[in-house]
Protein backbone atom coordinates (compact mmCIF):
# COMPACT_ATOMS: atom_id res chain seq x y z
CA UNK A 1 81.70 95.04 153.51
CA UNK A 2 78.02 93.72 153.70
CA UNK A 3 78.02 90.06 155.13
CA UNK A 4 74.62 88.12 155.14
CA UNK A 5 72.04 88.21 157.71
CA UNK A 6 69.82 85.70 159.30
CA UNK A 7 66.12 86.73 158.99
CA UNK A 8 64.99 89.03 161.94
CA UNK A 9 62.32 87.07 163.92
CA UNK A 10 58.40 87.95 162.65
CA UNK A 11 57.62 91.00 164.29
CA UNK A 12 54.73 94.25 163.06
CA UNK A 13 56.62 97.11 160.77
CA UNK A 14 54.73 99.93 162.30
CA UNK A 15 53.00 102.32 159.50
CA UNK A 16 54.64 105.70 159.98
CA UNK A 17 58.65 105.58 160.83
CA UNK A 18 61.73 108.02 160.70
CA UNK A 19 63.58 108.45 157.27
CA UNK A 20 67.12 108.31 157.02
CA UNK A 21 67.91 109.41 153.86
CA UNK A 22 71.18 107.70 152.34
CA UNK A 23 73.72 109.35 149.79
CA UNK A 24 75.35 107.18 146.90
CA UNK A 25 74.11 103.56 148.28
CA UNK A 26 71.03 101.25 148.74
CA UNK A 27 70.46 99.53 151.34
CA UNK A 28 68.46 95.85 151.10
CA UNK A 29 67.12 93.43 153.29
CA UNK A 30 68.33 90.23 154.94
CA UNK A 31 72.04 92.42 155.21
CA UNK A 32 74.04 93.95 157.69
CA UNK A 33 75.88 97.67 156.46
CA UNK A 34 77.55 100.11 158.52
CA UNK A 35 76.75 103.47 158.29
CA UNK A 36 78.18 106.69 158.87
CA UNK A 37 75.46 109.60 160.03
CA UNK A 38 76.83 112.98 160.32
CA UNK A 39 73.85 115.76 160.02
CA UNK A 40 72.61 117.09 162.91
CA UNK A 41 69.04 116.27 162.51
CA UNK A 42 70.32 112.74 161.04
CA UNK A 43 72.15 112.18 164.22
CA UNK A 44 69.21 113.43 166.68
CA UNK A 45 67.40 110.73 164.64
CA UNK A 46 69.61 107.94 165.19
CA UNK A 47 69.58 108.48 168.84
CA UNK A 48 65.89 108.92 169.28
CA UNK A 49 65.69 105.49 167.53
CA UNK A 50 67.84 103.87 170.01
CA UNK A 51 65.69 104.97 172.56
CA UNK A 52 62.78 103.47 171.32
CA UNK A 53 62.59 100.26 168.67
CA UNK A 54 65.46 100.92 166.60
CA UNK A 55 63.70 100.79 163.46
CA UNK A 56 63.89 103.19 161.13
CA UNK A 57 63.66 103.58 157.22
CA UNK A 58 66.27 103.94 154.79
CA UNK A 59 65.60 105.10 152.00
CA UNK A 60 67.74 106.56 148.88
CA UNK A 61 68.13 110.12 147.52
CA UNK A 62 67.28 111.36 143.89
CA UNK A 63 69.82 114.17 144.26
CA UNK A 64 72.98 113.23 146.26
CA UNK A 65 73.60 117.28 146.75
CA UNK A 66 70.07 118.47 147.73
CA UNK A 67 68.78 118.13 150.84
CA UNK A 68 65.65 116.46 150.89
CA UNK A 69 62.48 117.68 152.36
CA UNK A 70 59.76 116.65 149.80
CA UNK A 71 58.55 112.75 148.85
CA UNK A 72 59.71 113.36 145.18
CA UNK A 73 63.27 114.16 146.72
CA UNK A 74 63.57 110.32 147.78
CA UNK A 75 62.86 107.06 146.04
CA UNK A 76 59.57 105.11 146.43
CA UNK A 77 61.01 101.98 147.87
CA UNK A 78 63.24 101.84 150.24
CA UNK A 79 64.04 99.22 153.52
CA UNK A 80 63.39 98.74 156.70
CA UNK A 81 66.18 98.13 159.33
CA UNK A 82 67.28 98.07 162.47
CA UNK A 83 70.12 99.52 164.52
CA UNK A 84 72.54 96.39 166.16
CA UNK A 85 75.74 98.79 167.59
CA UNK A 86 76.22 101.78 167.65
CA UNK A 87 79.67 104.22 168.12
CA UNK A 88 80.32 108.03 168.61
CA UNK A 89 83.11 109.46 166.85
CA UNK A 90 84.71 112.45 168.51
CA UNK A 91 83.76 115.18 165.74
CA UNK A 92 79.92 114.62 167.22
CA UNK A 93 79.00 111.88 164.12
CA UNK A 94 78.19 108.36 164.90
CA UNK A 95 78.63 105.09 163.16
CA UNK A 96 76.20 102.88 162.87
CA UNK A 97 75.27 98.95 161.84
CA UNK A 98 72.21 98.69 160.46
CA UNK A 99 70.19 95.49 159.61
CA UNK A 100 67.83 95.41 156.50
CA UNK A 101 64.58 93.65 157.04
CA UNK A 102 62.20 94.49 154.86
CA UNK A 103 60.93 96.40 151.99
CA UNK A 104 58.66 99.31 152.15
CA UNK A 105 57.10 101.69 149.76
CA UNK A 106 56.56 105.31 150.81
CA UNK A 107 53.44 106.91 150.73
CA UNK A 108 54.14 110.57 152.11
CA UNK A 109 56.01 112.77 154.65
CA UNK A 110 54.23 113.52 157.81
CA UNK A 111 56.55 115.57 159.06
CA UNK A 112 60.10 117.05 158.48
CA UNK A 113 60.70 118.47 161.91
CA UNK A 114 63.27 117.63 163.94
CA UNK A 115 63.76 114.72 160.99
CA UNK A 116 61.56 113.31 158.27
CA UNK A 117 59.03 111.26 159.59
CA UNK A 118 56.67 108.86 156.36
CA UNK A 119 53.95 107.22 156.43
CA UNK A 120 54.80 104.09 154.85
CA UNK A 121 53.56 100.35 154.24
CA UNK A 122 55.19 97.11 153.34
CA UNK A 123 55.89 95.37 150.56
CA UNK A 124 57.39 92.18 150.42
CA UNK A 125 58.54 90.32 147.16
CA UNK A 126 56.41 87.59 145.63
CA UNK A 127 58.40 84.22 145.51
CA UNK A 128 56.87 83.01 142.04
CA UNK A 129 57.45 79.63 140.75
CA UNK A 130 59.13 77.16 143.13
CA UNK A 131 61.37 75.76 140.22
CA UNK A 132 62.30 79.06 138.29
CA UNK A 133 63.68 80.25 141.64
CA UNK A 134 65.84 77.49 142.46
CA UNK A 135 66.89 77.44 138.35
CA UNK A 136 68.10 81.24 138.43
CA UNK A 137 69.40 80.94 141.87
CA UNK A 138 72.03 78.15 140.92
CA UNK A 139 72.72 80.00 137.81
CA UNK A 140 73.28 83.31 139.67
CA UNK A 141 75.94 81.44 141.60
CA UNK A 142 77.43 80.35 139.02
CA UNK A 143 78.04 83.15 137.10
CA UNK A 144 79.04 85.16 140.45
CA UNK A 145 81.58 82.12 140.88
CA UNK A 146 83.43 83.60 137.49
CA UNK A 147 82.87 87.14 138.36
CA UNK A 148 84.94 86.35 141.44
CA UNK A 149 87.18 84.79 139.56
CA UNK A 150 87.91 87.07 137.20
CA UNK A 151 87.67 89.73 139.39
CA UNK A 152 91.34 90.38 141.69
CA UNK A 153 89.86 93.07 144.44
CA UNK A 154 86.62 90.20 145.23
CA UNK A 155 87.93 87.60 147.59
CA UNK A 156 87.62 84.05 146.80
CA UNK A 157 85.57 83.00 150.04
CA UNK A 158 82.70 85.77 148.53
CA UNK A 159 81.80 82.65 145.92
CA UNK A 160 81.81 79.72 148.96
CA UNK A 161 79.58 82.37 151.22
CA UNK A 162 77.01 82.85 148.45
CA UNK A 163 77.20 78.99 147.29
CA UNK A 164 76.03 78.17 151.02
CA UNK A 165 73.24 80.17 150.46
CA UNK A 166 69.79 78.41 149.92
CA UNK A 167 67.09 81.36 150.06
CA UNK A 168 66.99 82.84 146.46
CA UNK A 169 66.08 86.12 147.57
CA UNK A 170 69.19 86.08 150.21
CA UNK A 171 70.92 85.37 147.69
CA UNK A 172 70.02 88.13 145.37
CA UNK A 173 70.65 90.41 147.56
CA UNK A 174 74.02 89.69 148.95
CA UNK A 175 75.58 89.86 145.63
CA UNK A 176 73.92 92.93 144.94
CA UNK A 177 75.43 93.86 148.15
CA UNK A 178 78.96 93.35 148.24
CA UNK A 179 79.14 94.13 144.33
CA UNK A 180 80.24 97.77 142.89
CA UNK A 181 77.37 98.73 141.19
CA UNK A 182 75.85 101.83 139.57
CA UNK A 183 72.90 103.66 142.37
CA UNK A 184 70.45 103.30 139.37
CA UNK A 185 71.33 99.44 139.12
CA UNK A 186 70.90 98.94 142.81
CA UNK A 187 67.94 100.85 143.22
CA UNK A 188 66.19 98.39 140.03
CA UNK A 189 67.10 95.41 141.66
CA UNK A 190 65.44 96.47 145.15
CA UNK A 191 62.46 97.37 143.07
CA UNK A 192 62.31 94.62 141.28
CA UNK A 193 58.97 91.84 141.92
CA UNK A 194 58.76 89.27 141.91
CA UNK A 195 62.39 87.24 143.09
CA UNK A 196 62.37 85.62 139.89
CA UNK A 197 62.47 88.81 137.80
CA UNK A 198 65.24 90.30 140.28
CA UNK A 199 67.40 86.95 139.96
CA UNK A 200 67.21 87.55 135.79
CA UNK A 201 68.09 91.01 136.05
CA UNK A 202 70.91 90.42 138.52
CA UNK A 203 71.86 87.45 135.92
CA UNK A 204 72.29 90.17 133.02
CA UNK A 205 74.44 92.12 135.39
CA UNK A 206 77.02 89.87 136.22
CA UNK A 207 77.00 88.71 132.77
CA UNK A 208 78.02 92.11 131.57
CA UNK A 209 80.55 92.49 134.63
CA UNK A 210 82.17 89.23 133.80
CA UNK A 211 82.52 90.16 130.11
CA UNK A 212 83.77 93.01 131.41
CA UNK A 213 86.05 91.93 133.70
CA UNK A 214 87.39 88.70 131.34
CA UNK A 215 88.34 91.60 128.59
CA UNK A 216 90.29 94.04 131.38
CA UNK A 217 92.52 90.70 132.41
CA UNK A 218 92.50 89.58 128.93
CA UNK A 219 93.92 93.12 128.20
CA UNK A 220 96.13 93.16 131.36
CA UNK A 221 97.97 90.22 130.82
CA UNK A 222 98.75 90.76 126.95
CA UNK A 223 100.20 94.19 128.50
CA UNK A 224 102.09 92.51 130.96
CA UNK A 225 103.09 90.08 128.56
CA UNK A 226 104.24 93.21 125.77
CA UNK A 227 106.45 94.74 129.01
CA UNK A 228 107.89 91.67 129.66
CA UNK A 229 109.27 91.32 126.68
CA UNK A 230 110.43 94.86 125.90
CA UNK A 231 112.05 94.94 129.24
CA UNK A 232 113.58 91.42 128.29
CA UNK A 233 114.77 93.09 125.06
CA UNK A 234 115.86 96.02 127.02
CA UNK A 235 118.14 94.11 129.48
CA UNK A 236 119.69 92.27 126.23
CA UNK A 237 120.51 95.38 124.69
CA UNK A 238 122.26 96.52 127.60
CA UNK A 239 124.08 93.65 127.87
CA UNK A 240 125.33 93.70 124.07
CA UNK A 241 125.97 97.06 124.73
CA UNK A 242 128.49 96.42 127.77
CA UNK A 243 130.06 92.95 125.37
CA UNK A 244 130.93 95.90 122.73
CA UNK A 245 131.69 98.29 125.49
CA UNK A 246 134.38 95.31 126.39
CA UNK A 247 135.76 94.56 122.96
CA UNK A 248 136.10 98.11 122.14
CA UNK A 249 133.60 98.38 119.47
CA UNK A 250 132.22 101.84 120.95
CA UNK A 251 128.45 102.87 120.96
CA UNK A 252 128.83 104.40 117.77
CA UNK A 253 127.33 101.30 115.65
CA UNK A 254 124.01 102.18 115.74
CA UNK A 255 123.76 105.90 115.49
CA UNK A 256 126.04 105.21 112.45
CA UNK A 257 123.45 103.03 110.85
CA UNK A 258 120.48 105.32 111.74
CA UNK A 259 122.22 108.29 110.62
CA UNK A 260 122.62 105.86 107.05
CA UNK A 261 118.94 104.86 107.12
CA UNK A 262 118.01 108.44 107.44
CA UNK A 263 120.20 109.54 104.52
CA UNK A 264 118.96 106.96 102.46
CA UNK A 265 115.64 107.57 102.85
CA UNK A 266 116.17 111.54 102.33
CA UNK A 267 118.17 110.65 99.14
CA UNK A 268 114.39 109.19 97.69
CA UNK A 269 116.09 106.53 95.76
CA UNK A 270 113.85 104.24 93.06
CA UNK A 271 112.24 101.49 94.23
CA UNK A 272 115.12 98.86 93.17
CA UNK A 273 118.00 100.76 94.65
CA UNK A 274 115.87 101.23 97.71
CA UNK A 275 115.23 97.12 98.03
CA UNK A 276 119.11 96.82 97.83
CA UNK A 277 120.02 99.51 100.52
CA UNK A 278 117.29 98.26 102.82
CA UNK A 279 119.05 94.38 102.32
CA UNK A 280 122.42 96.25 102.83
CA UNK A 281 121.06 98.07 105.94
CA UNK A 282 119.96 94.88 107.57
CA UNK A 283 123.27 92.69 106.93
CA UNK A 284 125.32 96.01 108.16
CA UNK A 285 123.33 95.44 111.43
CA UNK A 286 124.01 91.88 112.44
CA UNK A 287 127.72 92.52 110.97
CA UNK A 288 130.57 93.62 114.24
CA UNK A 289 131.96 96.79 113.36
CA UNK A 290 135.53 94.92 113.28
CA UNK A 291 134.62 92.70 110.49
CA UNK A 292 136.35 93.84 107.43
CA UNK A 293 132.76 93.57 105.23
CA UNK A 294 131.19 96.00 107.79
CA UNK A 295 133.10 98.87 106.34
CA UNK A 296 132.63 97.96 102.56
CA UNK A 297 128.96 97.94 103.27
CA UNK A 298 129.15 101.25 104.88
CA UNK A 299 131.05 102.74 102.09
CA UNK A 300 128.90 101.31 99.49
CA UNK A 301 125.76 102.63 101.25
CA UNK A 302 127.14 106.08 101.76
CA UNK A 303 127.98 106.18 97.99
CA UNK A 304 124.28 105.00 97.51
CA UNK A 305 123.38 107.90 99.67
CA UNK A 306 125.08 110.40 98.13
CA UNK A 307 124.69 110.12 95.12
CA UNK A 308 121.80 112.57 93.18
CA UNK A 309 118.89 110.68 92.30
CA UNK A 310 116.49 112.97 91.58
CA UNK A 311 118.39 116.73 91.84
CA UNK A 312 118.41 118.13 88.62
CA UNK A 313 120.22 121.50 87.57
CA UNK A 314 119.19 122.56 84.68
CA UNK A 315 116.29 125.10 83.26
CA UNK A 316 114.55 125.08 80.41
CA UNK A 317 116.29 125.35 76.53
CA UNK A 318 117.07 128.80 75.28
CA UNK A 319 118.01 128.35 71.33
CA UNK A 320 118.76 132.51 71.29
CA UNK A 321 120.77 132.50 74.95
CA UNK A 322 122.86 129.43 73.84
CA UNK A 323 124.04 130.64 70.23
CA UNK A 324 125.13 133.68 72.36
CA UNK A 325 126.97 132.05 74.56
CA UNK A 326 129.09 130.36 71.87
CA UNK A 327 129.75 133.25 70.03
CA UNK A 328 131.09 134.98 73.49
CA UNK A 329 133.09 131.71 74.10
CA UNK A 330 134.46 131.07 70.72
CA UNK A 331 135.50 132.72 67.62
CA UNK A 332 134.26 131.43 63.94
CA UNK A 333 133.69 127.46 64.10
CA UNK A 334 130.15 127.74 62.37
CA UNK A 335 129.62 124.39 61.29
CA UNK A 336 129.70 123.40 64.86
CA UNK A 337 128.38 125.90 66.20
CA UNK A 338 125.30 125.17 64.04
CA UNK A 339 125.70 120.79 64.89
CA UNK A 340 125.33 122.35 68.40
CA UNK A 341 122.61 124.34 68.11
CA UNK A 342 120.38 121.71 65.94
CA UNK A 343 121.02 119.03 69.04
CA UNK A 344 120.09 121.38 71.65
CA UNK A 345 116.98 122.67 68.61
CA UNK A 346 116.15 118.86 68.58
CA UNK A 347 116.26 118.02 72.19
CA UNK A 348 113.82 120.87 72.87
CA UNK A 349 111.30 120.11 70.47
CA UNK A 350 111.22 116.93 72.19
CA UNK A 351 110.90 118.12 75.50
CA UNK A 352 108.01 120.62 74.24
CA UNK A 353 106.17 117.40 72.55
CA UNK A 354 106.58 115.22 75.58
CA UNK A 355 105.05 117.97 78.15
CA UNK A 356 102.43 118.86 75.34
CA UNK A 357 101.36 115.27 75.25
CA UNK A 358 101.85 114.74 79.04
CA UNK A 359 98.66 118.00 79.05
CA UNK A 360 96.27 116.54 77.09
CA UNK A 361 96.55 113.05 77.54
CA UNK A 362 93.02 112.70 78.85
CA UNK A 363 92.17 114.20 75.24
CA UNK A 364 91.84 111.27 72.64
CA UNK A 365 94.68 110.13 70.43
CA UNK A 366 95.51 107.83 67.45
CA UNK A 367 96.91 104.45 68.46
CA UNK A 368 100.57 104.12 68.28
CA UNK A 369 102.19 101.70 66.28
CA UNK A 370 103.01 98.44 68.12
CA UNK A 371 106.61 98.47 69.19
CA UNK A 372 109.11 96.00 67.26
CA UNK A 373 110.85 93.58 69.37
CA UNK A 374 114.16 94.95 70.21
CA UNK A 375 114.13 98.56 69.08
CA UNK A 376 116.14 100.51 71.06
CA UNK A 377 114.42 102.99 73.45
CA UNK A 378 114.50 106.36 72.33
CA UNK A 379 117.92 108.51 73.33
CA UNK A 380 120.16 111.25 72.68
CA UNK A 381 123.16 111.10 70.41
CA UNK A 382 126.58 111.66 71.96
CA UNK A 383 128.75 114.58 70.02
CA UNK A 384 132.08 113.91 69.37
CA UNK A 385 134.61 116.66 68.80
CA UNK A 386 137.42 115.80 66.85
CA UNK A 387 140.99 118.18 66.33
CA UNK A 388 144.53 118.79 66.93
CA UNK A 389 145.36 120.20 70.72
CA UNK A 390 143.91 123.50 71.34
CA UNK A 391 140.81 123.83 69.21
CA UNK A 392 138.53 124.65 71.61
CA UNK A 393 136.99 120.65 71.78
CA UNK A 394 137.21 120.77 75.68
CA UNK A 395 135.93 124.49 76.04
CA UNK A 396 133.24 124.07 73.68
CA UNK A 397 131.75 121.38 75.90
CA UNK A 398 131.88 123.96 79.08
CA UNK A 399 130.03 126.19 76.88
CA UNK A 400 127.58 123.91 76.34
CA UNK A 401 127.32 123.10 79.94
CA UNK A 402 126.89 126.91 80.42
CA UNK A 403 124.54 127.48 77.68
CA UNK A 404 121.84 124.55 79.47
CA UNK A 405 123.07 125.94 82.74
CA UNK A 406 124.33 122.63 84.03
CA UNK A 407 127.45 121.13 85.82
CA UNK A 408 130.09 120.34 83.98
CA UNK A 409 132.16 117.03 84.17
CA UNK A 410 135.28 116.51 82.54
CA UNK A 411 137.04 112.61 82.83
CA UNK A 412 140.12 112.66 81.14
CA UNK A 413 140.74 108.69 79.68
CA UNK A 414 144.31 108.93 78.35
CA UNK A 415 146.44 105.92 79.42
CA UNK A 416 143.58 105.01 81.50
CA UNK A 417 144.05 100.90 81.36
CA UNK A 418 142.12 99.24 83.54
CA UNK A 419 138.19 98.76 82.89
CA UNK A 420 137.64 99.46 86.91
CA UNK A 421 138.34 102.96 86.07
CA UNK A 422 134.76 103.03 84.28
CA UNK A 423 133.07 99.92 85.53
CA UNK A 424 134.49 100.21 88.71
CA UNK A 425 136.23 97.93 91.27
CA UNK A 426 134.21 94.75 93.11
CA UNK A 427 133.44 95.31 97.00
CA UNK A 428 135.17 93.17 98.17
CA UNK A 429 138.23 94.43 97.37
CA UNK A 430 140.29 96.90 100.44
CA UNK A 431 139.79 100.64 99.42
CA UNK A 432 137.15 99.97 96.26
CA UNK A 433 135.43 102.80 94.60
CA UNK A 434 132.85 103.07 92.16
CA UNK A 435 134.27 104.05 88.31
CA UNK A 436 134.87 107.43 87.15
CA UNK A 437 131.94 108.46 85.68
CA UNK A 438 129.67 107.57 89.23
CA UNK A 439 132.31 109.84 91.03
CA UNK A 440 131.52 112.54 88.79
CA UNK A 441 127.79 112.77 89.17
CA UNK A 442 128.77 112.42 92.99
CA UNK A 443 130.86 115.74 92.24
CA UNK A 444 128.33 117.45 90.13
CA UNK A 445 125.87 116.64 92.64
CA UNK A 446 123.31 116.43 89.69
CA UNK A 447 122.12 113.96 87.64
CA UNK A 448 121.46 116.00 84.70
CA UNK A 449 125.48 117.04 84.11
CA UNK A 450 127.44 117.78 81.36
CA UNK A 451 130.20 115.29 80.93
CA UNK A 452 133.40 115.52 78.58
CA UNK A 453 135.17 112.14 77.92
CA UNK A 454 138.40 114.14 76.99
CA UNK A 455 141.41 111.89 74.79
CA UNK A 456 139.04 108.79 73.99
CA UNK A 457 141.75 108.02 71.51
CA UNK A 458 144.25 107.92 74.03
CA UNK A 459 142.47 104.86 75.87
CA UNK A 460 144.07 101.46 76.28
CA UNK A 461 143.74 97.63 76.66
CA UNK A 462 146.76 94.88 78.16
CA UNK A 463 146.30 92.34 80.65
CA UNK A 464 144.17 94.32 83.41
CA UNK A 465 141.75 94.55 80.83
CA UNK A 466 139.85 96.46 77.68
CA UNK A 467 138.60 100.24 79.19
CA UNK A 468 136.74 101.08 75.83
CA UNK A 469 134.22 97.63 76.34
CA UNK A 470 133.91 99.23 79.62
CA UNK A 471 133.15 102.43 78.16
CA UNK A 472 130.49 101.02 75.64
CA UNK A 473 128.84 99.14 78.15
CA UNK A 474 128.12 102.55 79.92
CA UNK A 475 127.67 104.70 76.70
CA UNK A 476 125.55 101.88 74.80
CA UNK A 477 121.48 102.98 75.58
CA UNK A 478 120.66 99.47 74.95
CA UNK A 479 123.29 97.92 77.88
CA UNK A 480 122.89 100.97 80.28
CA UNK A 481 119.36 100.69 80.33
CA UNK A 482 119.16 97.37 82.10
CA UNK A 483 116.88 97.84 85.72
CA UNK A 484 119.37 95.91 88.05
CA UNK A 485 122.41 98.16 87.17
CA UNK A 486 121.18 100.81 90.09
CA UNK A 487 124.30 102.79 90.33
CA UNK A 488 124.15 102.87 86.28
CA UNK A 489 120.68 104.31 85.33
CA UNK A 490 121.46 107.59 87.42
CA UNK A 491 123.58 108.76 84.28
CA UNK A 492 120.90 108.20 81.60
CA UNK A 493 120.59 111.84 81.72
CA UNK A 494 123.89 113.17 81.22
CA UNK A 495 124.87 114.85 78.31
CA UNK A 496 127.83 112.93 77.38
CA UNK A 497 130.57 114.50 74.66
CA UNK A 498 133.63 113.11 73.66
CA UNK A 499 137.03 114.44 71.81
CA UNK A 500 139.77 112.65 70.12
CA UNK A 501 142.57 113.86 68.47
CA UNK A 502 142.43 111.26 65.33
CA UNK A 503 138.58 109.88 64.69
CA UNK A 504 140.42 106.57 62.98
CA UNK A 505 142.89 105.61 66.17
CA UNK A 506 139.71 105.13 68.54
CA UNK A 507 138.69 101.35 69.38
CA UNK A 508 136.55 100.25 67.79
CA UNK A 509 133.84 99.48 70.41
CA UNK A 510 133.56 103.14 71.26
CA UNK A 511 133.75 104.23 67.38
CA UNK A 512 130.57 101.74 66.60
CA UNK A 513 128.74 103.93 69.80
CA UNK A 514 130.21 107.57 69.17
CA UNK A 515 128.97 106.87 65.53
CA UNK A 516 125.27 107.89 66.27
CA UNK A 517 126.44 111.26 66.58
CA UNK A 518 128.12 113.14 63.74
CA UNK A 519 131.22 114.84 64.17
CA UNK A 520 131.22 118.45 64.63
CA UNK A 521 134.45 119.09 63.23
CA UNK A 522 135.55 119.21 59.34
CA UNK A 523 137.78 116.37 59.83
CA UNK A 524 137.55 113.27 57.52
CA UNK A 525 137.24 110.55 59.44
């Protein structure tokens, strides 16, 4: 490291001297550098020096690689120094300390033989103004006071050292010095005249470097500070792991709510049902897997996950395929045979009109009437087969199912008593499931199925509660269509039919709903 020099005592720089070209560094006067020389001719050079004044120039290369042997291979200013100690290493190189003294600016090569040999004359730096000196040096110090201490590889006694410093050129050039600085930034500041204009250009250095500097600890310690507390949140984690480990609770805990968030989030669920899973998900975490609520959650989210939000099964409506299939299926029945075919006739022409308008709806239309107030949103009627056992009410709703190419569902309700059967039971009951008709889209794994509500007129009511409210409540377009009920809306389209044995004996909730479809039969009812 470069430590400051005392001036050398006045002596004459002689005009021609020996060049010692230097690789990667600068040397500048009124410091003390060690050198390592380790070319032949570089070393014959040094000890031809030693024999005689010890002076010698130093001088910089352009190219680091090329050896020079022309001017315009070296700079134009360069210093003049002299040779204090000396040492031989044992691989024939020699290191040696060098004092700078002054600057010089090279005129020409005499020679290159044995070494370089330039003619050369002096050129010290102007002082300038008195008081713009003595300003810039005390603000160089100061900013070289926070480079040091932002900087951790500069010691603190480098800011004391250049503090006791009272020469402004000195100063200058020991900071330059002991700093690591680009060869093109050294090589400005030794060129640099007068003092004045070398302190302000070694002031927008360190300003930079500090800047610098300040961001790289700034950046540091919010780094450290980030490890700190992932390894803090690492050790905690361990340590929950080994309480759980302790009470038994196995690792299993989290991969089981991962695997949950994953299947969730495959599943594509609308926005609603996805606010509630996600508020599930994050009570199941902070819940101990030995709480009894930890496994209703669980078995209410898998439900959620299973469950087929958006897989449909069915194709598009074939009027000709359809009538074929019930004629293969069953014998005579025309008249509802022909109910049949005008729903599924109906239900396509809407589908057509919807995708037709869905085309050109960048096309301009006619305004639509405003919308009354509580009309019902537009939905499909739900057939009701009526008949005596074996007619063919169940099979014709398979053929159905067949004729869209859809699952079919059947959910027989006879003696069925209890509304949880359709509604389904509350979660916080032990062993609660979701009502029938939710198991049976989880079955069909579609939401588009075909279900059969087989012996509505067989439904009852007593203490438990009143099924067929249940029923209408699920049936009814203008209950079922509520947002909240998540679990609900997934059934909106299912093709729901229902059979009876007696139109007359069926409550009277369900009657008011199955009403909007006639029967297919020839029954009176």
């Amino acid at each position: 490291m470069a430590v400051p020099a005392s001036g050398p005592a006045e002596f004459r720089i002689p005009d021609a001297l020996p060049v010692l070209p230097l690789r990667d560094t600068v040397m500048f006067p009124l410091t003390a550098v060690p050198l390592a020389v380790g070319q032949p001719s570089s070393v014959r050079l040094v000890d031809d020096v030693m024999r005689g004044n010890r002076l010698l120039a130093l001088v910089a290369q352009r190219d680091a690689e090329a050896e020079p042997s022309r001017a315009e291979d070296l700079q134009r200013v360069g210093t003049v120094g002299m040779i204090h100690q000396l040492a031989r290493a044992p691989d024939g190189s020699v290191r040696i300390m060098v004092q700078g003294i002054e600057r010089f600016r090279l005129i020409d090569l005499t020679a290159t033989e044995p070494y370089l040999i330039a003619r050369i004359e002096a050129e010290p730096e102007q002082i300038g103004e008195a008081t713009d000196a003595e300003a810039l040096r005390l603000a160089v110090i100061d900013v070289f006071r926070r480079l040091v201490e932002a900087s951790r590889e500069m010691p603190d006694d480098l800011a004391a050292a250049v503090a006791s410093v009272t020469d402004p050129r000195h100063v200058a050039y020991f900071i330059v010095s002991v700093m690591p600085l680009d060869l093109a930034v050294r090589q400005e500041l030794l060129e640099a005249n007068p003092v004045t204009a070398k302190l302000r250009r070694l002031i927008d250095v360190l300003q930079r470097e500090v800047a610098v500097r300040e961001l790289g600890r700034k950046i540091t310690t919010e780094t450290e500070e980030r490890l700190s507390k992932t390894q803090r949140e690492y050790y905690l984690r361990e340590q929950l792991r080994s309480i759980q480990r302790e009470l038994g609770e196995g690792e299993s805990t989290d991969g089981g709510a991962a695997d949950l968030r994953r299947r969730i989030e495959a599943a594509a669920l609308p926005e609603e049902a996805r606010r509630e899973a996600e508020r599930e998900l994050s009570r199941l975490a902070s819940i101990p897997p030995a709480s009894p609520e930890h496994g209703m959650i669980v078995t209410y989210l898998e439900w959620m996950a299973s469950l087929p939000w958006n897989a449909l099964g069915g194709g598009t409506i074939d009027i000709r395929r359809a009538r074929a299939v019930l004629d293969e299926d069953h014998f005579d029945l025309e008249k509802i045979k022909d109910r049949i075919l005008e729903y599924l006739a109906v239900k396509k022409l809407r589908e057509e009109r919807a995708a037709g308008a869905a085309v050109s709806s960048d096309a301009p239309t006619p305004a639509a009437p405003p919308r009354v107030t509580g009309d019902p949103p537009a939905r499909e009627p739900i057939l009701c087969f009526v008949g005596p056992p074996g007619v063919g009410k169940t099979s014709l709703g398979q053929s159905i199912a067949r004729a869209l190419g859809r699952k079919f569902v059947r959910m027989s309700l006879g003696g069925v008593r209890d509304e949880a059967e359709i509604r389904g039971h509350r979660r916080t009951y032990i062993g609660a499931l979701p009502g029938r008709i939710i198991q049976g889209l989880r079955r069909a794994e579609t939401r588009d199925a075909v279900f059969m509500l087989d012996e509505i007129d067989k439904i009852g009511a007593d203490w438990r509660g009143d099924p067929s409210s249940a029923l209408l409540e699920v049936l009814d377009p203008a209950q079922n269509s509520i947002p909240p009920r998540t679990t609900r809306s997934s059934t909106t389209t299912c093709r729901c039919r229902s059979t009876s044995r007696r139109c007359c004996s069926s409550p009277p909730p369900t009657r008011s709903t199955r009403s909007r479809g006639r029967c297919a039969t020839g029954w009176k009812c």
